[in-house]
Protein backbone atom coordinates (compact mmCIF):
# COMPACT_ATOMS: atom_id res chain seq x y z
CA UNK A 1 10.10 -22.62 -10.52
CA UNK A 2 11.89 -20.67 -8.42
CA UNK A 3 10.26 -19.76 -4.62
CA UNK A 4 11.83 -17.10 -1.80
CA UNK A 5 11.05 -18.08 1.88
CA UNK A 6 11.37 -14.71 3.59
CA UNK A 7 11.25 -15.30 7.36
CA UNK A 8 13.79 -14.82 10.64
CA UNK A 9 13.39 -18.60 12.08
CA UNK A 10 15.68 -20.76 10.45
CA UNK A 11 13.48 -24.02 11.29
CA UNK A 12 10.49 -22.28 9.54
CA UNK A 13 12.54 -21.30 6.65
CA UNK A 14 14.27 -24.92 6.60
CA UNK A 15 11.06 -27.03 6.99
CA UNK A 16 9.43 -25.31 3.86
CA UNK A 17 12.31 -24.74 1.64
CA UNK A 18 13.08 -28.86 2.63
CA UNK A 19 9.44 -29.49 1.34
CA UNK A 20 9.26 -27.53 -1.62
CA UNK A 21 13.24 -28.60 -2.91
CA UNK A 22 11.61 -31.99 -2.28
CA UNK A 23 9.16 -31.23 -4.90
CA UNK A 24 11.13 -29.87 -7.12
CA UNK A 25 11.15 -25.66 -6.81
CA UNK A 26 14.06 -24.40 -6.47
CA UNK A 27 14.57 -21.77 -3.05
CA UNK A 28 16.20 -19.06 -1.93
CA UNK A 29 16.23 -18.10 1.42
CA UNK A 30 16.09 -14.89 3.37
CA UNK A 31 16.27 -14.19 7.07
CA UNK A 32 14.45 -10.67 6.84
CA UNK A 33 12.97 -8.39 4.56
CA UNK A 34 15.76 -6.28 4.17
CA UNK A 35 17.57 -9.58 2.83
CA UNK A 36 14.50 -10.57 0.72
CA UNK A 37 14.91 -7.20 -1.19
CA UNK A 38 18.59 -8.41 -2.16
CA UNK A 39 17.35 -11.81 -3.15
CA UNK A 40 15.05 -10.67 -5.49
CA UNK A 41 17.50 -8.04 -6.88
CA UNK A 42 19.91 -11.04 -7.73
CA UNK A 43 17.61 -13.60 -8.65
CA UNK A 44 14.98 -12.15 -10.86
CA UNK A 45 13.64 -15.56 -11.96
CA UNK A 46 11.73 -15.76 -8.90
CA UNK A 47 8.23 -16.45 -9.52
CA UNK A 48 6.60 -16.88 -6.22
CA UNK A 49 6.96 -15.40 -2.13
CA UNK A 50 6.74 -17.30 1.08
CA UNK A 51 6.94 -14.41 3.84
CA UNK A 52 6.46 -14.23 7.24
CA UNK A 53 4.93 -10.94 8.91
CA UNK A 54 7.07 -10.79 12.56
CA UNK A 55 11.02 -9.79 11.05
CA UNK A 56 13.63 -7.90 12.72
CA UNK A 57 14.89 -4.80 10.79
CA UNK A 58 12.16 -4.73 8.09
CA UNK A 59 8.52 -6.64 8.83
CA UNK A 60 6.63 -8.57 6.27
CA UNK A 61 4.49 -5.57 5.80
CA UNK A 62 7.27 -3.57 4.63
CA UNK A 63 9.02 -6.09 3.17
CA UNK A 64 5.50 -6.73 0.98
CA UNK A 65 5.00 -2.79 0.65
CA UNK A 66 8.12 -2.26 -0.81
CA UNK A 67 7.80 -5.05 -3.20
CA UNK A 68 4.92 -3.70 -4.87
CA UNK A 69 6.34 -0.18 -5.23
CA UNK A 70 9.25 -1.64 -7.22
CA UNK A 71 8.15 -2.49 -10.76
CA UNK A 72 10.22 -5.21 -11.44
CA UNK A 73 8.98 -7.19 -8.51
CA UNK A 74 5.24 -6.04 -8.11
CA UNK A 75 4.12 -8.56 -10.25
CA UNK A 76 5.09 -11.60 -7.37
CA UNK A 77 2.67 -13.55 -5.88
CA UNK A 78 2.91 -13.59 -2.31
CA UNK A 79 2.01 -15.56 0.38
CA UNK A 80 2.13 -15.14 4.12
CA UNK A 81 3.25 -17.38 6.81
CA UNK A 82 2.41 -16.21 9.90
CA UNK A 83 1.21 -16.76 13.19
CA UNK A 84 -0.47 -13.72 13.47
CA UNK A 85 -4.22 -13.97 12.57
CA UNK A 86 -5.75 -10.34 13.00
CA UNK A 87 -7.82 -8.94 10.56
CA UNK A 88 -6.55 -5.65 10.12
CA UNK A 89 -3.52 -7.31 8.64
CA UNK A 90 -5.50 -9.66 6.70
CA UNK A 91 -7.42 -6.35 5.08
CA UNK A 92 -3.83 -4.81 4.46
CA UNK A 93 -2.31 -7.97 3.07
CA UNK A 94 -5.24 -8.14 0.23
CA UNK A 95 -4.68 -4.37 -0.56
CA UNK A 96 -0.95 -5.61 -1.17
CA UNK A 97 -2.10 -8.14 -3.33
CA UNK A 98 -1.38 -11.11 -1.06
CA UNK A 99 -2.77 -14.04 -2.69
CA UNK A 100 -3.02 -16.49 0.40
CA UNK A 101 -2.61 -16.59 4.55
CA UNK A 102 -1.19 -19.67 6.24
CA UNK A 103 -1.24 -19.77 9.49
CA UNK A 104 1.83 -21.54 11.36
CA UNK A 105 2.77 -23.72 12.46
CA UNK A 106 2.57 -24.86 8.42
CA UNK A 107 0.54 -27.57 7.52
CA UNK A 108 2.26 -28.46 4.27
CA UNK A 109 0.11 -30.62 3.00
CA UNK A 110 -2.15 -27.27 1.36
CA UNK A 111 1.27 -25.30 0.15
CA UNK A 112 1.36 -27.33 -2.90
CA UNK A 113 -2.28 -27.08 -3.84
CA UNK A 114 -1.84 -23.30 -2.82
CA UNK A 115 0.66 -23.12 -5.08
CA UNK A 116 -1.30 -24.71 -7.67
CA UNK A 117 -4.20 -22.61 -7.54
CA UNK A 118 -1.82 -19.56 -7.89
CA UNK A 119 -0.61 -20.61 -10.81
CA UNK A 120 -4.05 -21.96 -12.37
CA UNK A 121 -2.33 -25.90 -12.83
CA UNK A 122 -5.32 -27.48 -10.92
């Protein structure tokens, strides 16, 4: 399967895409939401989002937002990485459609049952 990690740090984006290559997904990476976009416009065999919120140039909000207005990609399960934790944003993210909040820093351990659950394989 293949996974986007859509987030600014590089160590973030590293540590996750290490785990889940480890396991056998195949990821792409993006540094912002902007880049994401692109990503997904030449890769559209991706089946599942890792985003942060925080981004320069585009946020995760956005970046989500604008996902869901495009057909081809509205479909995408999402889920956030973030360190923010305020409920507004959680009550916007499940309007979007997110599927799941993580908080960082990521305990990896629950992103493959996450993704499990997503996918109804547990």
């Amino acid at each position: 399967m293949k996974i986007l990690i859509v987030d600014d740090s590089s160590t973030a984006r590293v540590r996750i895409s290490d785990f889940l290559s480890d396991n056998g997904y195949e990821v792409f990476e993006a540094d912002t939401g902007v880049s994401g976009i692109e990503m997904l416009k030449k890769n559209k065999e991706i089946k599942l989002i890792f985003s942060d919120l925080n981004m320069p140039l585009m946020d995760g909000m956005s970046f989500i937002q604008s996902t869901r207005e495009m057909k081809e990609f509205s479909h995408i399960p999402v889920i956030i990485c973030s360190t923010e934790m305020c409920e507004e944003l959680k009550d916007e993210a499940k309007l979007l459609g997110v599927k799941a909040w993580i908080p960082k820093p990521l305990k990896l351990g629950i992103v493959l049952s996450l993704i499990d659950k997503i996918f109804n394989r547990t």
